[in-house]
Protein backbone atom coordinates (compact mmCIF):
# COMPACT_ATOMS: atom_id res chain seq x y z
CA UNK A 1 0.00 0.00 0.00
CA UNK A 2 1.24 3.06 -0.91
CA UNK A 3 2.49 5.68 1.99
CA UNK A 4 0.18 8.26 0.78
CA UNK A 5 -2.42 5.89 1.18
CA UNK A 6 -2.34 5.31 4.69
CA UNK A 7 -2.87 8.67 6.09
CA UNK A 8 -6.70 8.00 4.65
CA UNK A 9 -7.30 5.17 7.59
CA UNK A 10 -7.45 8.31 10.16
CA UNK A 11 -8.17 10.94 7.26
CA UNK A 12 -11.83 9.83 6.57
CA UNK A 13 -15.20 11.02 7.25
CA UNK A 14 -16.24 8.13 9.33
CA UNK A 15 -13.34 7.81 11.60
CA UNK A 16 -13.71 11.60 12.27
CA UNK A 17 -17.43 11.56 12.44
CA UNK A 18 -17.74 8.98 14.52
CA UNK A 19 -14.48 9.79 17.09
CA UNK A 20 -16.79 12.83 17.60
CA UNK A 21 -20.12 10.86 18.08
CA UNK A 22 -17.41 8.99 20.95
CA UNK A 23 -16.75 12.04 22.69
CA UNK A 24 -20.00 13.50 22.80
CA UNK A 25 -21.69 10.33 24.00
CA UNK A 26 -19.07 9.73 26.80
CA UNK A 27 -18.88 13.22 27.90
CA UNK A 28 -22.66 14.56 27.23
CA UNK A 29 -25.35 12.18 25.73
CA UNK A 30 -24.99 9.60 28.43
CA UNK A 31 -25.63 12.47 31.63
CA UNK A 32 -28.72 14.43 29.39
CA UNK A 33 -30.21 11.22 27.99
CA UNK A 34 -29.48 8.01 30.21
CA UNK A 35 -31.10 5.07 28.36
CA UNK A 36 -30.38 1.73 26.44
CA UNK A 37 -29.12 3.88 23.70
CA UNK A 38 -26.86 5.96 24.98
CA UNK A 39 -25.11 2.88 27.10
CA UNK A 40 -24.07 0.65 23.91
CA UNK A 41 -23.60 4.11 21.71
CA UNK A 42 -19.83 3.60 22.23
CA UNK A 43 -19.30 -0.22 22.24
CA UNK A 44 -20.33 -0.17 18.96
CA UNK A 45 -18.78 2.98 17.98
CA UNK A 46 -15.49 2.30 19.82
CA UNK A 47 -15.60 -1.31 18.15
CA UNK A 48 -16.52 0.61 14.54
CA UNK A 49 -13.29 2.95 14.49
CA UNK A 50 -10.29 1.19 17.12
CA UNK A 51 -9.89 -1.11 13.84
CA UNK A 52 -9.35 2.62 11.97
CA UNK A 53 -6.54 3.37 14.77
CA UNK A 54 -4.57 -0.03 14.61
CA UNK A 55 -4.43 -0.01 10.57
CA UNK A 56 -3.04 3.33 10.31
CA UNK A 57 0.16 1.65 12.61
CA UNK A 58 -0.23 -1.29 10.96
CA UNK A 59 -2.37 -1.23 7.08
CA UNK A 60 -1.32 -4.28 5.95
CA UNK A 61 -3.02 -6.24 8.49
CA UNK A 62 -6.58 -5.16 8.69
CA UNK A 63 -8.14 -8.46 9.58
CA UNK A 64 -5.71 -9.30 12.12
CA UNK A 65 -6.53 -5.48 13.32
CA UNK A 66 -10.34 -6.34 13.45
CA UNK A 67 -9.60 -9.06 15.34
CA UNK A 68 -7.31 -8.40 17.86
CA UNK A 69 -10.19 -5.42 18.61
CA UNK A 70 -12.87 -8.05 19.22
CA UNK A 71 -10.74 -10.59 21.41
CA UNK A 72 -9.74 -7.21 23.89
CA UNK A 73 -12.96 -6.51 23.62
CA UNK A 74 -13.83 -9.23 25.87
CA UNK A 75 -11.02 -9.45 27.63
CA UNK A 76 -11.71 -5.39 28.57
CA UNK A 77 -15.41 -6.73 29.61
CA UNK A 78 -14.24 -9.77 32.03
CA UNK A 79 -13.42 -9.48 35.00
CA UNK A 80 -10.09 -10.72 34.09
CA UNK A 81 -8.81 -7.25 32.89
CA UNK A 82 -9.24 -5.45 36.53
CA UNK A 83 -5.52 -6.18 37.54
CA UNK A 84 -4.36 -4.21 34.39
CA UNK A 85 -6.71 -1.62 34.99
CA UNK A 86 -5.53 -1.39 38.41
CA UNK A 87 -1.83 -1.19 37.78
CA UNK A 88 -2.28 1.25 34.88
CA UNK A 89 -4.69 3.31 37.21
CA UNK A 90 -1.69 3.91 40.07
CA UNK A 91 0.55 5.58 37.41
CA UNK A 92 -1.36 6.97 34.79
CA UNK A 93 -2.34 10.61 34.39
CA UNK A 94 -5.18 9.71 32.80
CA UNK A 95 -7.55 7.15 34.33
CA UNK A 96 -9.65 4.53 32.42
CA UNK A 97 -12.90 2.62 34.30
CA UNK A 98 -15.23 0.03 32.92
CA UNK A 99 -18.33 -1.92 33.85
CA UNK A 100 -18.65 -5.40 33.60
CA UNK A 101 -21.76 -6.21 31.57
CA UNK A 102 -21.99 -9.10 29.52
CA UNK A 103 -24.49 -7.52 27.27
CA UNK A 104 -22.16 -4.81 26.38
CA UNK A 105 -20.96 -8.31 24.10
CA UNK A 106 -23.68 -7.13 21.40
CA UNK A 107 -21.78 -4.64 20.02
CA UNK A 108 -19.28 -7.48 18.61
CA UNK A 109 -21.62 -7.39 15.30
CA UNK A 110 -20.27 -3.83 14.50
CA UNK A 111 -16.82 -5.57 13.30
CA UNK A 112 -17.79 -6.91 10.20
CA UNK A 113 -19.28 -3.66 9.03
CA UNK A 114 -15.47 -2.00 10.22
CA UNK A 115 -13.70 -4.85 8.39
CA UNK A 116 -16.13 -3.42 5.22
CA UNK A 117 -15.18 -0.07 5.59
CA UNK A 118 -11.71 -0.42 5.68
CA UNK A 119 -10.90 -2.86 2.91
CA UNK A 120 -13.24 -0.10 0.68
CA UNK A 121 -11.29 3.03 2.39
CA UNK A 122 -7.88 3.35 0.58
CA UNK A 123 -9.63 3.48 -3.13
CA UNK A 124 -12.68 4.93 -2.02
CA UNK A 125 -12.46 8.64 -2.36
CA UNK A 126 -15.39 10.35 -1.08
CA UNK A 127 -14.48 8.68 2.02
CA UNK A 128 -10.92 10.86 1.91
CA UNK A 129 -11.00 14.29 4.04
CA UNK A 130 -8.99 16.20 0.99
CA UNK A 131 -10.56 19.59 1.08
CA UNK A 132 -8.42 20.83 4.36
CA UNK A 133 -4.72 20.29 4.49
CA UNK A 134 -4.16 18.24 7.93
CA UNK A 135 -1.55 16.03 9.25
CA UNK A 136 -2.96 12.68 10.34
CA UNK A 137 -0.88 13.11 13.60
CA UNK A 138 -3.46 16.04 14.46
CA UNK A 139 -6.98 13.33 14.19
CA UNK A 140 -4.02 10.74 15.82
CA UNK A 141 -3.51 12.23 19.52
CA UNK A 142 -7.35 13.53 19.99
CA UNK A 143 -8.28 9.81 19.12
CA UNK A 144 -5.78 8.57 21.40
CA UNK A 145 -7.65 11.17 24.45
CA UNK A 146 -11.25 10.47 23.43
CA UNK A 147 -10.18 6.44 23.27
CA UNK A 148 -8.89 6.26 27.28
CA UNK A 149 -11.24 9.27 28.46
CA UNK A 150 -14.29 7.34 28.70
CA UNK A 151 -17.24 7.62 30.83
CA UNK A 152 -19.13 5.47 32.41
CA UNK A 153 -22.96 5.77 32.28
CA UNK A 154 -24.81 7.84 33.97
CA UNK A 155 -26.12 5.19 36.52
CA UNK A 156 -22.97 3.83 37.54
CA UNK A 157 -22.99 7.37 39.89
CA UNK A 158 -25.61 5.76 42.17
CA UNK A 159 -23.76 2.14 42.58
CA UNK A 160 -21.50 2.79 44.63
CA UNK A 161 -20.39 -0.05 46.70
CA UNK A 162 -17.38 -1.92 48.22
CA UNK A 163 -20.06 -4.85 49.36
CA UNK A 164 -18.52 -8.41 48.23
CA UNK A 165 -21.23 -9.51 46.05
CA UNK A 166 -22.17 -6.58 43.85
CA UNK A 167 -26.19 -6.36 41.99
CA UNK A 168 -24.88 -4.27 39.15
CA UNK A 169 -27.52 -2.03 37.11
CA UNK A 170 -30.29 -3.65 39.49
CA UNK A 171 -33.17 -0.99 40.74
CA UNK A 172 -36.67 -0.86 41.20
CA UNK A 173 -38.93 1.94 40.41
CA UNK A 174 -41.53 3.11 43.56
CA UNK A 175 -44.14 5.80 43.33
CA UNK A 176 -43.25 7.42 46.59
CA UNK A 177 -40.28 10.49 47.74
CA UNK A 178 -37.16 8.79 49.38
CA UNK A 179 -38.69 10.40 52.19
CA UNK A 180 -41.64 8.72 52.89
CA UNK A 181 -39.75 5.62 51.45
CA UNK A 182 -37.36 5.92 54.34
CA UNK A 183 -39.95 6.54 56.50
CA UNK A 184 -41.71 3.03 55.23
CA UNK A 185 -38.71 1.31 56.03
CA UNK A 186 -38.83 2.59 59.93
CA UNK A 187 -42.69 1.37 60.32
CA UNK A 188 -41.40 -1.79 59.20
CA UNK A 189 -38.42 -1.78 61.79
CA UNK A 190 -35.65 -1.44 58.90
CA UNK A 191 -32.67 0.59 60.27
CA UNK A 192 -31.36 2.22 58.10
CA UNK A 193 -28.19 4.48 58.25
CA UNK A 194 -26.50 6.83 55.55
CA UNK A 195 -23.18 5.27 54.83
CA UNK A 196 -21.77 7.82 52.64
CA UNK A 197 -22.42 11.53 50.71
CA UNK A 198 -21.34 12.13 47.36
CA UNK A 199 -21.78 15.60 46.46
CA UNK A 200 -21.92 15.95 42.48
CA UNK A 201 -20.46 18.90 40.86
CA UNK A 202 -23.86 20.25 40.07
CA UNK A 203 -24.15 20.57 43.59
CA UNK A 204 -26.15 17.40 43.63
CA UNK A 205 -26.07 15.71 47.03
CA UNK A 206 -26.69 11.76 47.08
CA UNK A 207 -26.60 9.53 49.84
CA UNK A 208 -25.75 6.02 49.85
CA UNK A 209 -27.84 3.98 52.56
CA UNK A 210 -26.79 0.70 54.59
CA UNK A 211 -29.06 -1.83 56.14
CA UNK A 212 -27.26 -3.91 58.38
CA UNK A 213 -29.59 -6.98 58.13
CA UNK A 214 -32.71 -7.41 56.66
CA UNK A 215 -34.58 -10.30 56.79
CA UNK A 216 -37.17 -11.45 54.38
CA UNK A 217 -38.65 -14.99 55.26
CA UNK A 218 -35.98 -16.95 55.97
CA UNK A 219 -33.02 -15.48 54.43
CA UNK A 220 -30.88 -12.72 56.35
CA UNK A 221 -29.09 -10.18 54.18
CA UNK A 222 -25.90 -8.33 55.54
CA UNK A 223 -24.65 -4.87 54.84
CA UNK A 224 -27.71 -4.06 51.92
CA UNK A 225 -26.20 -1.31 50.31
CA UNK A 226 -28.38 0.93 48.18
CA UNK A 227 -29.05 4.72 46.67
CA UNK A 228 -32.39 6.59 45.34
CA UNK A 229 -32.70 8.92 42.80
CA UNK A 230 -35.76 10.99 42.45
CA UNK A 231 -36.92 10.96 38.92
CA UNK A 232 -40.24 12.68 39.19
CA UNK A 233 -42.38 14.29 41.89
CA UNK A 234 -42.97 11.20 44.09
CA UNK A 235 -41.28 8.99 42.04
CA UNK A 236 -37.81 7.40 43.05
CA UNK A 237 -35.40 4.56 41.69
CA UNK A 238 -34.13 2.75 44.20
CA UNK A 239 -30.62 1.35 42.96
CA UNK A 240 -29.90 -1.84 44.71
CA UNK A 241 -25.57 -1.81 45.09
CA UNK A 242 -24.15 -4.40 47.01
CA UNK A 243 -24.42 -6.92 49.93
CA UNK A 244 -21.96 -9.01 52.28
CA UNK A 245 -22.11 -12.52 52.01
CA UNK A 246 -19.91 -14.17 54.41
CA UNK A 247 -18.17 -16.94 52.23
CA UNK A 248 -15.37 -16.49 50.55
CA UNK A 249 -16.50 -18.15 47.01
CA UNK A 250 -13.97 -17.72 43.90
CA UNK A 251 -16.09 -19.39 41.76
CA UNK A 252 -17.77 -16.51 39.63
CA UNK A 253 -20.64 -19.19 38.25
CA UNK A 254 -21.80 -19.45 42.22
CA UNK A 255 -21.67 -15.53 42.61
CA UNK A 256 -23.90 -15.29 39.29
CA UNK A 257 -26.49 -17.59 40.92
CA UNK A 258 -26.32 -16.16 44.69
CA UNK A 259 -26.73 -12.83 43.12
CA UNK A 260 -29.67 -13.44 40.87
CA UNK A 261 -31.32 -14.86 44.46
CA UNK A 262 -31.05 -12.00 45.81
CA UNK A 263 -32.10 -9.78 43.14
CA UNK A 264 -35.71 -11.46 42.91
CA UNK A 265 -35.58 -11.64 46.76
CA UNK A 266 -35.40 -7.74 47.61
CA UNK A 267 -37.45 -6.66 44.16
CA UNK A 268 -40.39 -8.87 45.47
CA UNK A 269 -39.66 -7.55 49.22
CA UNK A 270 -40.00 -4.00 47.76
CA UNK A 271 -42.52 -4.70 45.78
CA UNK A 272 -44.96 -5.67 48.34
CA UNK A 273 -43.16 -4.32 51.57
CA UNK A 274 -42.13 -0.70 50.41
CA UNK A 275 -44.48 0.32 47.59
């Protein structure tokens, strides 16, 4: 491939349009608009153009590009990838995050559509940026910010939790104000106690709540951690975090099980205790 070529892997319309679309969706859409949407907006689009990034280093091997993108794909989404995150975290200037959700897997379908694109980009014209007179080097390092800078989504403010077996994305809707929530939870003999205050820069305040044991039938739940959000006049999500459980169990298949338990458990218990 010619030299002159490869400039046109980061000097095209859809690489910049889309590095863009990555930005604003990290840094804006998923705060104003917090929905389905706006959560998988940058798998896919991340997944679309990271192919883009490794051809322009290395053009002649865009399949082994497209797939080396997938397979750290899921290695980014396991929980295998924490220690790396960790140890880049402690020296890094600029710090990366994730969430572990499986379903975030979806956006795997985009690749074939990238592996499209760029077989088609070096001949295809209208796809070259050739009215302004720009150095690749200057889409390069923006790419490179917009790439680690992400965000997580605008729920993952109100989960919160250093409890041992975490719910992730789990909450329950409930016509009432966290106060008179709260104040259900006392007429049914629930202590509950604020275990920490974030204060967002908007100047929002949110308080994350602890139960120290609940118990529904005949199953006792530790340190229940969870948040509320009010959404609507008397209307209030009530994010379910974390709990305690007091085995130490590696196996991730019996955490998966022990945690869908307890998901059903306290949505019913809300359900018919709280609302």
């Amino acid at each position: 491939m010619l030299k002159s070529k490869r400039k046109y892997f980061l000097l095209n319309y859809i690489f910049v349009f889309e590095l863009v679309l990555l930005f604003l969706n990290d840094h804006y859409f998923k705060w104003e608009f917090s929905n389905w949407l706006t959560g998988k907006l940058s798998d896919f689009v991340g997944l679309l153009i990271f192919p883009f990034f490794l051809t322009f280093f290395f053009p002649k091997s865009i399949l082994r590009n497209v797939l080396f993108t997938g397979l750290f794909f899921v290695f980014w989404k396991s929980p295998f990838s924490q220690g790396v995150i960790d140890i880049y975290n402690s020296i890094a200037f600029i710090k990366i995050t994730r969430i572990i959700d499986y379903s975030d897997l979806v956006a795997l379908s985009i690749l074939p559509l990238s592996y499209c694109f760029l077989r088609r980009i070096p001949i295809s014209e209208p796809f070259h940026i050739n009215n302004i007179n720009i150095h690749p080097l200057i889409i390069l390092f923006p790419a490179i910010i917009v790439f680690m800078a992400t965000s997580p989504p605008y729920w993952h403010r109100f989960m919160y939790s250093e409890g041992n077996l975490k719910f992730y994305k789990t909450s329950v809707k409930v016509k009432m104000s966290q106060e008179d929530i709260l104040n259900r939870m006392e007429t049914l003999q629930v202590r509950v106690a604020i275990d920490s205050t974030f204060h967002h820069e908007n100047t929002e305040i949110l308080n994350f709540y602890r139960v120290d044991e609940l118990v529904i039938n005949e199953d006792t739940i530790n340190d229940l951690k969870f948040s509320m959000v009010s959404f609507k006049k008397d209307k209030t999500k009530i994010f379910l975090n974390a709990m305690n459980i007091s085995e130490d169990i590696k196996e991730e298949n019996v955490k998966n099980e022990l945690r869908k338990y307890y998901r059903r458990l306290l949505k019913k218990y809300i359900r018919g205790k709280i609302k």
